[in-house]
Protein backbone atom coordinates (compact mmCIF):
# COMPACT_ATOMS: atom_id res chain seq x y z
CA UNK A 1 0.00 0.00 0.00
CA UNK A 2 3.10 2.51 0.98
CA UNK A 3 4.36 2.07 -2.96
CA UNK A 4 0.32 3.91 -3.42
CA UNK A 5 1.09 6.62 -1.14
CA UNK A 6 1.22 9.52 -3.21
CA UNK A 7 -1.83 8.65 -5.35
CA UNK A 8 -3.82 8.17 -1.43
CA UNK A 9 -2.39 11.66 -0.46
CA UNK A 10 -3.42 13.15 -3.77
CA UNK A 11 -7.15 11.38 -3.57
CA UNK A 12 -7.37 12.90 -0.26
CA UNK A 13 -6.27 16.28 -0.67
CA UNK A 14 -3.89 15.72 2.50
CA UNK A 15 -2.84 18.98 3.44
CA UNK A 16 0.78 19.14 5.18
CA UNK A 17 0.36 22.80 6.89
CA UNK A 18 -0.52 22.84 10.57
CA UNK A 19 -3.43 25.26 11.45
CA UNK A 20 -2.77 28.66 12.25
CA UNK A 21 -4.41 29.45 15.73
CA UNK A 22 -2.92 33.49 15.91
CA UNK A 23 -4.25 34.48 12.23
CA UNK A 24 -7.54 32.28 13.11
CA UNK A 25 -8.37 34.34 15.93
CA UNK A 26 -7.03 37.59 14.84
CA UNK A 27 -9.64 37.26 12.22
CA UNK A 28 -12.14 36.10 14.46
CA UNK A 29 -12.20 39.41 16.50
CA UNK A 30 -12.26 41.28 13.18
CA UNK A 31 -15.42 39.69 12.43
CA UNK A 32 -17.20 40.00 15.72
CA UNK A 33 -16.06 43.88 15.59
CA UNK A 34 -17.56 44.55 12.05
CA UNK A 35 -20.87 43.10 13.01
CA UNK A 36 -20.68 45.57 16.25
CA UNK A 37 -19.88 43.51 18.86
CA UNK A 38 -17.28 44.12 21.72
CA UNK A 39 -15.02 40.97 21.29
CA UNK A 40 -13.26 42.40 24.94
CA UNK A 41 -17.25 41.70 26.67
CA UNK A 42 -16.88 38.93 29.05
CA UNK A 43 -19.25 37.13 27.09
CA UNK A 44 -16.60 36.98 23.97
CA UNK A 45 -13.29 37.19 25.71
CA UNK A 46 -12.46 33.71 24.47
CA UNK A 47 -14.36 32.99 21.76
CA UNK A 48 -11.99 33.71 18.91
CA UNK A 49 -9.55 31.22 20.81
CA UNK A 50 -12.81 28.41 21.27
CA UNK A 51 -13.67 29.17 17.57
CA UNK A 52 -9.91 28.60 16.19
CA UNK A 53 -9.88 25.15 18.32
CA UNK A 54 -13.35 24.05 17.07
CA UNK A 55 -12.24 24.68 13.32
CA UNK A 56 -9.08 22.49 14.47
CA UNK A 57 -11.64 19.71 15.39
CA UNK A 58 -14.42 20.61 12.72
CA UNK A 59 -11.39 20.46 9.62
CA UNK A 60 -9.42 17.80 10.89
CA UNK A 61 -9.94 16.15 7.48
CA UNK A 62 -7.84 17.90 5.80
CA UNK A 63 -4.82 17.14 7.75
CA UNK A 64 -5.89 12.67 8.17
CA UNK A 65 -3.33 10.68 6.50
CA UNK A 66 -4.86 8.15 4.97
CA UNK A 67 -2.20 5.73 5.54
CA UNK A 68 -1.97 5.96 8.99
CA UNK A 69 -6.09 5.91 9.02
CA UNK A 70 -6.05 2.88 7.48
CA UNK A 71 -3.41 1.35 9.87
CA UNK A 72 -2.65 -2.17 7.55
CA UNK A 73 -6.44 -2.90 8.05
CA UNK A 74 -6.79 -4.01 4.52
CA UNK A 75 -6.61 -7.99 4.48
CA UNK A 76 -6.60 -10.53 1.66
CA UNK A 77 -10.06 -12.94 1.55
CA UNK A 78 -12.11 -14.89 -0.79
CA UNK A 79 -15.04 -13.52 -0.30
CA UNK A 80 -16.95 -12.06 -3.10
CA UNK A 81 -20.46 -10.83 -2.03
CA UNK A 82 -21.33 -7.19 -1.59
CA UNK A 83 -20.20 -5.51 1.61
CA UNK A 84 -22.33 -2.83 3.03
CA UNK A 85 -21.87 -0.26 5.90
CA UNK A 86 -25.07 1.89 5.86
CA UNK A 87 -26.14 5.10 8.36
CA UNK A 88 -23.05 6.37 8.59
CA UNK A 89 -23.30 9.59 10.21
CA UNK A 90 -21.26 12.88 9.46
CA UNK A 91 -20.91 16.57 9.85
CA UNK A 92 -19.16 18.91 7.38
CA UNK A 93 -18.99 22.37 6.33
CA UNK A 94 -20.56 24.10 3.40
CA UNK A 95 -17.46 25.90 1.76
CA UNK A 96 -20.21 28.03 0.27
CA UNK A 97 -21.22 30.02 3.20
CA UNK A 98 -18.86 27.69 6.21
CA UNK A 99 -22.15 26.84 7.55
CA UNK A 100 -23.10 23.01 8.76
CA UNK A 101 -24.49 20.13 6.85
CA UNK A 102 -24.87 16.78 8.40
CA UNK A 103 -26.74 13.24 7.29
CA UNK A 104 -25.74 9.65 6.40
CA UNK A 105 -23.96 8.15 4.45
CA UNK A 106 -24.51 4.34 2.93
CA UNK A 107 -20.81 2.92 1.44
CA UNK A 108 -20.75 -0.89 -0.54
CA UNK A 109 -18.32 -2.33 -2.49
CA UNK A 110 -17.80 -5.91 -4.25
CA UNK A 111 -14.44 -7.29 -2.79
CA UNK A 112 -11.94 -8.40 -5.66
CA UNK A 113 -9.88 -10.09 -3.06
CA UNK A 114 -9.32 -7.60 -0.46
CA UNK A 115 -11.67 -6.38 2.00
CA UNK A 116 -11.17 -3.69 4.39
CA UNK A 117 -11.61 -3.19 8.49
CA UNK A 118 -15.08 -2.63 9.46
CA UNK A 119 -14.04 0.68 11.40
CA UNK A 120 -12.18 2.09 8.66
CA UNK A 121 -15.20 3.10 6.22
CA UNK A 122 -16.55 5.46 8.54
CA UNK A 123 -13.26 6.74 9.63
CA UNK A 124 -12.94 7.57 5.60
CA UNK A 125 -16.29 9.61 5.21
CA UNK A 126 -15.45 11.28 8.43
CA UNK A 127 -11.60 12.14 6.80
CA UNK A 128 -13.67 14.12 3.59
CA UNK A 129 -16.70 15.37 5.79
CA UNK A 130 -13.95 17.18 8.00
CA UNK A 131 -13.47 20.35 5.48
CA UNK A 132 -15.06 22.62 3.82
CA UNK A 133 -17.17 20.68 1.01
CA UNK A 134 -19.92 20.42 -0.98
CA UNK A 135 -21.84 17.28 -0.88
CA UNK A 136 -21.51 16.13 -4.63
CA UNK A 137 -17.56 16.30 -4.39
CA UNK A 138 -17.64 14.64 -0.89
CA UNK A 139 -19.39 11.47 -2.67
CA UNK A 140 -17.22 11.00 -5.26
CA UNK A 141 -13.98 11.07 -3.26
CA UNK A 142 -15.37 8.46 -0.85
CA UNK A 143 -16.07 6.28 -3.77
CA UNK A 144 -12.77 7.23 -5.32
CA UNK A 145 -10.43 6.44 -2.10
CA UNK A 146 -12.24 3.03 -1.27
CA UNK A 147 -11.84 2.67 -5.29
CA UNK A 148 -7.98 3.58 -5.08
CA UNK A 149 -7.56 1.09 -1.97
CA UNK A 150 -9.21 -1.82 -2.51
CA UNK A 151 -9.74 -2.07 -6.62
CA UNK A 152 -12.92 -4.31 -5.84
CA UNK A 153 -15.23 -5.31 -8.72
CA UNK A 154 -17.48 -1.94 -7.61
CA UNK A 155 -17.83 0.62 -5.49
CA UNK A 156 -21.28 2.34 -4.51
CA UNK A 157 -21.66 5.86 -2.61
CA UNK A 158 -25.24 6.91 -1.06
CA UNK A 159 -24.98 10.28 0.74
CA UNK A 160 -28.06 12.05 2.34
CA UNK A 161 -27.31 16.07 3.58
CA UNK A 162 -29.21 18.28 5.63
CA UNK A 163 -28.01 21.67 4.74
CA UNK A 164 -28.51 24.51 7.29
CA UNK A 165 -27.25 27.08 4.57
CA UNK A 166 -30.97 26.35 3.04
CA UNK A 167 -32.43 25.87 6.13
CA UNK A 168 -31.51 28.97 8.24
CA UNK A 169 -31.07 31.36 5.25
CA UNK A 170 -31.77 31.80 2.05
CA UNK A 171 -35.41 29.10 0.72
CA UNK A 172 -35.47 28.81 4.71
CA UNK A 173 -36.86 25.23 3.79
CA UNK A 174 -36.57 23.12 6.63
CA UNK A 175 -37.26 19.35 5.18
CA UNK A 176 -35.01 19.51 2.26
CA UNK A 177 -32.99 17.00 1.95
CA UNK A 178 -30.35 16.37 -0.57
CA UNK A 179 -28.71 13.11 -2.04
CA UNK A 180 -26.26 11.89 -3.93
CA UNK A 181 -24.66 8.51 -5.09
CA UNK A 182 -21.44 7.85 -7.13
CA UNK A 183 -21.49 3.94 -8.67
CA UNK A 184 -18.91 3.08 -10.05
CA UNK A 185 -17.63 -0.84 -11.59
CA UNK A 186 -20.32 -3.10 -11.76
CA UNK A 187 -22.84 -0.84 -9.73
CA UNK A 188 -22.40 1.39 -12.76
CA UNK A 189 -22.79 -1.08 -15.18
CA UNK A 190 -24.91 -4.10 -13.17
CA UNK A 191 -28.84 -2.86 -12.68
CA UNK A 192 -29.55 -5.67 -10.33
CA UNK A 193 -26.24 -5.07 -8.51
CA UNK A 194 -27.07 -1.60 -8.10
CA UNK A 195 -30.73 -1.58 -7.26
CA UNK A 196 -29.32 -4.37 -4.17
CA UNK A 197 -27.26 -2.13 -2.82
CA UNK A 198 -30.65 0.58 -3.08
CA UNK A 199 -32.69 -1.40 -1.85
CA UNK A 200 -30.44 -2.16 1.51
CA UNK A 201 -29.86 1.13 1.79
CA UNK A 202 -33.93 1.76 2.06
CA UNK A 203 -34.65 -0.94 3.73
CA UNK A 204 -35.46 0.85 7.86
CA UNK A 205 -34.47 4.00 6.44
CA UNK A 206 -35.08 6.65 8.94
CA UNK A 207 -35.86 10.65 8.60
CA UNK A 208 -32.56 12.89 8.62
CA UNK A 209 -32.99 15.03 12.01
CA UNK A 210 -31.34 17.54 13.71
């Protein structure tokens, strides 16, 4: 996998920078001033710092090797039947407006000898939900990284976003929901393959809330 490593790093978007916590909250106190506030109130005397720690948390993604995230959890096997890990939950930021969105998301692929450790899908969505995104490129680069890892017969993507830009501004429309899928292999090219992998993924489907 190590011979792979700069194709992983370039699928991910690994960023080798650490995060600036002075400009962060510099800037932070520049923004509560121009909307009138007093960022010296007691009320605000450490927010810029909690907000520059938060971001640390909130974009974490951008900074996940995926090497070391994937910790030599990909094993050799014979088995050949779809694997599934559904309701995967995230949070991510709208680099539109750096506002939340959160939902699920439903990952599958058809092993070509390799499978991978249970733990590590979800660790993957949460490496590309952890930056600034928008929910169509999100999709595709979890579908392209388990692609990149595992070359399996097929890879399928479900994602399902709740969007607060659209809910607390703008259409102000609180039950829209948004989803995307990326197939690729034989869930591009396979309708029964891919409509198995649907219907698991709406089989006890439950409402996105927040």
């Amino acid at each position: 996998m190590h011979k792979d490593k700069e194709i992983l790093e370039r699928i991910a978007g690994l960023f080798s920078s650490e995060i600036d916590f002075e400009r962060i909250t510099k800037s932070v106190e520049d923004i509560l001033e121009s909307i009138g506030e007093d960022p010296h109130r007691e009320g605000l005397l450490r927010t810029p710092d909690r907000v520059a720690r938060a971001y640390q948390e909130l974009l974490a993604g951008y900074r996940t090797d995926p090497i070391e995230l994937l910790n030599e959890a990909i094993f050799e096997v014979t088995y050949d039947e779809m694997v599934i890990v559904r309701d995967i939950e995230f949070y991510s930021m709208c680099e539109h407006h750096m506002l939340p969105f959160l939902g699920r998301a439903h990952v599958a692929y058809l092993p070509n000898g390799k499978v991978i450790g249970l733990s590590k899908l979800p660790r993957i969505v949460d490496m590309f939900a952890r930056r600034l995104q928008v929910q169509e490129r999100m999709t595709r680069q979890i579908a392209d990284l388990v692609n990149e890892l595992l070359h399996p017969k097929g890879v399928a993507v479900v994602v399902e976003g709740l969007h607060l830009c659209s809910v607390m501004r703008g259409v102000r429309k609180h039950d829209a929901r948004m989803t995307t899928s990326a197939m690729l292999g034989a869930f591009r090219t396979n309708l029964p393959t891919r409509q198995e992998f649907l219907d698991n993924v709406s089989r006890g489907a439950k409402p996105l809330q927040f």
